[in-house]
Protein backbone atom coordinates (compact mmCIF):
# COMPACT_ATOMS: atom_id res chain seq x y z
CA UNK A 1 -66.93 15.96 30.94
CA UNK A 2 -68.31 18.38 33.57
CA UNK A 3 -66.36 20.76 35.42
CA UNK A 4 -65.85 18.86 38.76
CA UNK A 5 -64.97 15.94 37.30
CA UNK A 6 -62.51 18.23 35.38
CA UNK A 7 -61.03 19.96 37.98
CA UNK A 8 -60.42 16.39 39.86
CA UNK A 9 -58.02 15.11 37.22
CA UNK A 10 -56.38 18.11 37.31
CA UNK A 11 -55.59 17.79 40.86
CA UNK A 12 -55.04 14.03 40.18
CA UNK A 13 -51.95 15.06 37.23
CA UNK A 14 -50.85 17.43 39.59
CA UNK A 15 -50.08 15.46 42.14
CA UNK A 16 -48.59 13.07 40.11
CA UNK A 17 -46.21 15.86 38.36
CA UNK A 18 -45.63 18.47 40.50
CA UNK A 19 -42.41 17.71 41.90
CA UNK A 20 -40.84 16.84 38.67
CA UNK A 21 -38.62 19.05 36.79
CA UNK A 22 -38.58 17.40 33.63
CA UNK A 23 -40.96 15.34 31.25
CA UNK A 24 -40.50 13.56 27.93
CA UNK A 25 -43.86 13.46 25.68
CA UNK A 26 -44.69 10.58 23.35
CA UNK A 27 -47.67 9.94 20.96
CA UNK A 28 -49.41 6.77 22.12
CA UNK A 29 -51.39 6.72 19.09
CA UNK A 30 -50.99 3.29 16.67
CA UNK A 31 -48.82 1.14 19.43
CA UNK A 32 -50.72 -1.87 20.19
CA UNK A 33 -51.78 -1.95 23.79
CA UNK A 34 -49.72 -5.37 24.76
CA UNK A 35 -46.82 -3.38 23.25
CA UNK A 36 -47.74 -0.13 25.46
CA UNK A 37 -48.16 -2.28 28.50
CA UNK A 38 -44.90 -3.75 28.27
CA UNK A 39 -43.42 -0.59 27.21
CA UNK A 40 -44.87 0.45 30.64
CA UNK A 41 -43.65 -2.47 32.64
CA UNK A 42 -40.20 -1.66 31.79
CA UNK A 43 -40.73 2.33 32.66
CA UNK A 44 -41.70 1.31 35.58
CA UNK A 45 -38.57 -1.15 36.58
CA UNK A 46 -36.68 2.06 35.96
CA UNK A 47 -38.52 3.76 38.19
CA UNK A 48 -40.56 5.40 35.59
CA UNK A 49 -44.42 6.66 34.92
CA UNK A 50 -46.36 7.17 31.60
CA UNK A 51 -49.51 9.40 31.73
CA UNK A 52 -51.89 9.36 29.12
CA UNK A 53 -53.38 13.41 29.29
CA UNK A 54 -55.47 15.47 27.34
CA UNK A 55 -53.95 18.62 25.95
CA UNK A 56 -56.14 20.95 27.63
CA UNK A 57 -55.87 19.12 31.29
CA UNK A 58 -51.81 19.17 30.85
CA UNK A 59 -51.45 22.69 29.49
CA UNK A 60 -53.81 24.10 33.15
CA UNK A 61 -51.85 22.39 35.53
CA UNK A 62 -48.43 23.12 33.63
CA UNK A 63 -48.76 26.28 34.81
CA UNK A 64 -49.13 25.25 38.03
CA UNK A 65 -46.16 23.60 38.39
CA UNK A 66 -42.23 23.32 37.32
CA UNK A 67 -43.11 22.52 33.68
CA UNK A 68 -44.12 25.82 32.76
CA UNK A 69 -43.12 25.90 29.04
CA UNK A 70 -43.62 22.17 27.96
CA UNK A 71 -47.10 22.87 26.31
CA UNK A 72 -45.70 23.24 22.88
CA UNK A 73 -45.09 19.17 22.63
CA UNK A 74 -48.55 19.20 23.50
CA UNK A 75 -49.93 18.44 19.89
CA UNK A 76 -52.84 15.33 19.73
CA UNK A 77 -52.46 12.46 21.55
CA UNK A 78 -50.10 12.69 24.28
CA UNK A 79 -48.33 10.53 27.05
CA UNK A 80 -46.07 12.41 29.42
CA UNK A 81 -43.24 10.11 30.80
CA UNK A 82 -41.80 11.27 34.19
CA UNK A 83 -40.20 9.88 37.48
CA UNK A 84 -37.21 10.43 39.72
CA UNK A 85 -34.71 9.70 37.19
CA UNK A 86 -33.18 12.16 35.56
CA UNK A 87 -34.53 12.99 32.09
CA UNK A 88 -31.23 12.49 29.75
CA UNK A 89 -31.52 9.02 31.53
CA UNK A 90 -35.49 9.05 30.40
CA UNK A 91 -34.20 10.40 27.11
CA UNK A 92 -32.33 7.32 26.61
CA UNK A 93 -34.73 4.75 27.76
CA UNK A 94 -37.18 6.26 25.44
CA UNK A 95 -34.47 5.96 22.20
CA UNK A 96 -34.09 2.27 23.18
CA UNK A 97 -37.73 2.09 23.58
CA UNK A 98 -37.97 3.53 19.82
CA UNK A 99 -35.66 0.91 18.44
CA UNK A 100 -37.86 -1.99 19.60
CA UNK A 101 -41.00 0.01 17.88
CA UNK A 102 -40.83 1.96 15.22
CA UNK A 103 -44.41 3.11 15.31
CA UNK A 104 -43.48 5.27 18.60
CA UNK A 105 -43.60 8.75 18.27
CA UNK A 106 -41.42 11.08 20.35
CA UNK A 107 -42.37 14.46 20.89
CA UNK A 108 -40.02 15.90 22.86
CA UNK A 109 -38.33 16.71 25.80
CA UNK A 110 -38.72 19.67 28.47
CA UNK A 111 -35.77 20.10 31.11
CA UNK A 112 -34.84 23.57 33.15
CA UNK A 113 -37.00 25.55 31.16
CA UNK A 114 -35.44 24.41 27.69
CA UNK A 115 -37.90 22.42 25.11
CA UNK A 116 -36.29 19.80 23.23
CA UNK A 117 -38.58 19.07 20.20
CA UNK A 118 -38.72 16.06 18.34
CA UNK A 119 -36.94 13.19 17.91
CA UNK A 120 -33.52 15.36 17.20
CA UNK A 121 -34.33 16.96 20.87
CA UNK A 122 -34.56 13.46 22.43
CA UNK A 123 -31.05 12.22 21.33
CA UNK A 124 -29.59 15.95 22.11
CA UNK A 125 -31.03 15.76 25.73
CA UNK A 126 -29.80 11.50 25.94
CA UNK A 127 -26.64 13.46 25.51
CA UNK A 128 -26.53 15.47 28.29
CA UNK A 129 -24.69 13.79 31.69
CA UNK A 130 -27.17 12.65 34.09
CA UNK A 131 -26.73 14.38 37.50
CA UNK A 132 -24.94 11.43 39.07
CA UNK A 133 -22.46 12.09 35.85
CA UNK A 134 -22.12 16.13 36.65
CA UNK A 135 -21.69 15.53 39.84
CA UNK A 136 -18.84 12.47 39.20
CA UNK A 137 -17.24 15.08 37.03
CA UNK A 138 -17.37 18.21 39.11
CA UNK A 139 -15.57 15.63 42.10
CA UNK A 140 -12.90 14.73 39.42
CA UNK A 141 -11.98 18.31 39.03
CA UNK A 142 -12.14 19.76 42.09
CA UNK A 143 -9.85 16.21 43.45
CA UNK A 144 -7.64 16.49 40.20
CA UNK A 145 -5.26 19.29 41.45
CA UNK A 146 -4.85 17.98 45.18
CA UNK A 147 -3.71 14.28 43.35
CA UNK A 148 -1.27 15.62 41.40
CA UNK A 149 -0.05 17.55 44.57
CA UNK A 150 0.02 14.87 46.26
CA UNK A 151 2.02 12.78 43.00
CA UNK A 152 4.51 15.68 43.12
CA UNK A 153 5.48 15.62 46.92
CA UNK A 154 5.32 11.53 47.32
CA UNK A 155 7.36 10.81 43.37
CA UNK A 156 10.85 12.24 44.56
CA UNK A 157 10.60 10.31 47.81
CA UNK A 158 9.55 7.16 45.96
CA UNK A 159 12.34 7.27 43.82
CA UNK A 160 14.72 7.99 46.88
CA UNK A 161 13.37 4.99 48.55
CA UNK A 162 13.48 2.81 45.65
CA UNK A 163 17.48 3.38 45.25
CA UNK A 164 18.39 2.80 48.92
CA UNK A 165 16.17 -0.35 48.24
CA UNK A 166 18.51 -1.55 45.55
CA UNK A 167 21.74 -0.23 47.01
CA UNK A 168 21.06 -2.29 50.39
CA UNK A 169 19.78 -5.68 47.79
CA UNK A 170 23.52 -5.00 46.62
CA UNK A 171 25.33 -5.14 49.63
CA UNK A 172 23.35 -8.32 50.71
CA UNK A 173 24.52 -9.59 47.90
CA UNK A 174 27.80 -9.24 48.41
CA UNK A 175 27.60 -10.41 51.58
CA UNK A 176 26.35 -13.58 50.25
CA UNK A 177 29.31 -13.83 47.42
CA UNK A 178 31.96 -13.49 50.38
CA UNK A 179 33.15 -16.73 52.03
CA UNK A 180 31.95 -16.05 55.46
CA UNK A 181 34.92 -15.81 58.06
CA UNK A 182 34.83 -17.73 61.47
């Protein structure tokens, strides 16, 4: 391959990944190709890509982008899978993606700087919350104290209100029971 052609697949990868901040790496190698375009197919409903790289290509323009650091699950054949999800959701996908074929090969994950290697890595980063789930969680927190404010200050006057409530049933009641005098 000559240098031009090179250095236009370079540029081509890093378009495609530059804005990421996380990749998972799989070994395409021994999945049958209507099994890797289906595979594919449902990456892609997810919102998903899978790039088949070569090593070399990945590791220059890894250092040209966010991924600095992810060249150690660069070992034979490679497919980087990327997108705008986050990558404990990708993490996941790719563990249910293992259980309906056993001959995929996960390599790892990369995320802020931190290499998760290996299939271990994948189910450790599956476990991290998603940002939509931080972010859920960080609201809960910050909203918890200001509900149970709110609890303390409306309870007592909910209690108040619910005994006037009964005392006036009462006296309708009795109303009721009396013979009514013209």
């Amino acid at each position: 391959m000559s240098k031009r052609v090179k250095g236009l697949i370079e540029k081509e990868i890093q378009k495609r990944i530059g804005d990421i901040d996380g990749v998972a790496v799989i070994s395409p190698r021994g999945i049958e190709a209507t099994k890797t375009n289906q595979m594919r197919r449902r990456l892609r409903e997810k919102g998903l890509r899978m790039l088949v790289v070569r090593n070399n290509l990945a590791r220059r323009v890894s250092g040209k982008t966010k991924l600095s650091g992810f060249e150690s699950l660069l070992d034979g054949p490679s497919a980087l899978v990327y997108g705008q999800a986050s990558v404990p959701a990708i993490a996941r996908l790719l563990l249910d993606e293992k259980k309906n074929n056993e001959k995929l090969e996960l390599r790892g994950v990369f995320l802020d700087g931190e290499v998760y290697a290996g299939e271990k890595g994948v189910e450790a980063a599956s476990k991290l919350p998603t940002r939509e789930e931080a972010i859920a969680t960080l609201v809960a927190a910050i909203l918890g104290p200001g509900r149970k404010l709110a609890g303390a200050i409306k309870g007592p006057g909910g209690k108040l209100g619910a005994v006037l409530k009964t005392i006036e049933e009462k006296a309708r009641e009795k109303e009721g029971a009396a013979p009514v005098v013209a």
